[in-house]
Protein backbone atom coordinates (compact mmCIF):
# COMPACT_ATOMS: atom_id res chain seq x y z
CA UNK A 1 -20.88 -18.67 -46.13
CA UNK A 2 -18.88 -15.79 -44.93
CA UNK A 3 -15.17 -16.57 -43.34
CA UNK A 4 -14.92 -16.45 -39.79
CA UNK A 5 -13.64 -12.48 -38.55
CA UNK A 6 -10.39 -12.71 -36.91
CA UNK A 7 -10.04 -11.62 -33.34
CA UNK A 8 -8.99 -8.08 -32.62
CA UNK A 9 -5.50 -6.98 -32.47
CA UNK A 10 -4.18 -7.01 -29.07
CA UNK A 11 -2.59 -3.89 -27.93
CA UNK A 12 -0.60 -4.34 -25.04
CA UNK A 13 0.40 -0.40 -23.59
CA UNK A 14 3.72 -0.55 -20.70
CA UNK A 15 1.99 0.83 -17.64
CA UNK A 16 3.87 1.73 -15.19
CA UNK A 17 2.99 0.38 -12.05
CA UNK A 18 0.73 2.43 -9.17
CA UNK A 19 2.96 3.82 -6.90
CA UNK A 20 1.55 3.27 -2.89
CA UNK A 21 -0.48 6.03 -1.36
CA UNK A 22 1.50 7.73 0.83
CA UNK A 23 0.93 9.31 4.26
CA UNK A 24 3.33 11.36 6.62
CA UNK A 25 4.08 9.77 10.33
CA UNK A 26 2.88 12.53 11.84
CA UNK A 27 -0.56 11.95 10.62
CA UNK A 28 -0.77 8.54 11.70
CA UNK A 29 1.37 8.84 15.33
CA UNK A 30 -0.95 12.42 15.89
CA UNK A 31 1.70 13.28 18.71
CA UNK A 32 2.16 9.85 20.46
CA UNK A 33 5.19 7.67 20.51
CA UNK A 34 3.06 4.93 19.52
CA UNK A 35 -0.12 4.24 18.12
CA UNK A 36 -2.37 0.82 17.88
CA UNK A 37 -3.40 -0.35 14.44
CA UNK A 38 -5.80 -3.19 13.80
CA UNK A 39 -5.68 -5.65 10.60
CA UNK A 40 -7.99 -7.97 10.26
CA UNK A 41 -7.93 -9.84 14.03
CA UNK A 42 -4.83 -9.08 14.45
CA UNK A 43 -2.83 -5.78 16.57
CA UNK A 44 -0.10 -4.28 15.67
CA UNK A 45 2.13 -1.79 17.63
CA UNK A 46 3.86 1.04 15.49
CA UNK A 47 6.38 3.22 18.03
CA UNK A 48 9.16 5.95 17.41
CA UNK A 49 12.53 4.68 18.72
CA UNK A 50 14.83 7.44 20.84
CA UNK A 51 16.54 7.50 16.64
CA UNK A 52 13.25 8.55 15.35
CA UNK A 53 13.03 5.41 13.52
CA UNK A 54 9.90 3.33 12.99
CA UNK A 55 9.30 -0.22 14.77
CA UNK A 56 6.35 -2.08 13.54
CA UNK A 57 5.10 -5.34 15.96
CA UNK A 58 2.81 -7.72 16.29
């Protein structure tokens, strides 16, 4: 009877973690102010503020 084989080694490698696509305003506004995005059943506003910041709403 031959001895059960142990299990492999486990060789746990750091990964470091995905970092998130990402895409320029511009491509997403195309020249508007604001632009509609859908998620799911949901709407969502995004608009440029007179500060050229970003507001996202629901």
């Amino acid at each position: 009877m031959q001895p059960n084989p142990s299990p492999p080694a486990l060789l746990v490698v750091p990964v470091r973690p995905e970092l998130p696509p990402r895409i320029d305003s511009t491509q997403l506004l195309r020249g508007h102010r604001t632009v509609e995005i859908e998620h799911g059943e949901q709407r969502y506003t995004l608009r440029v503020t007179r500060d050229n910041k970003l507001i996202l709403t629901k």
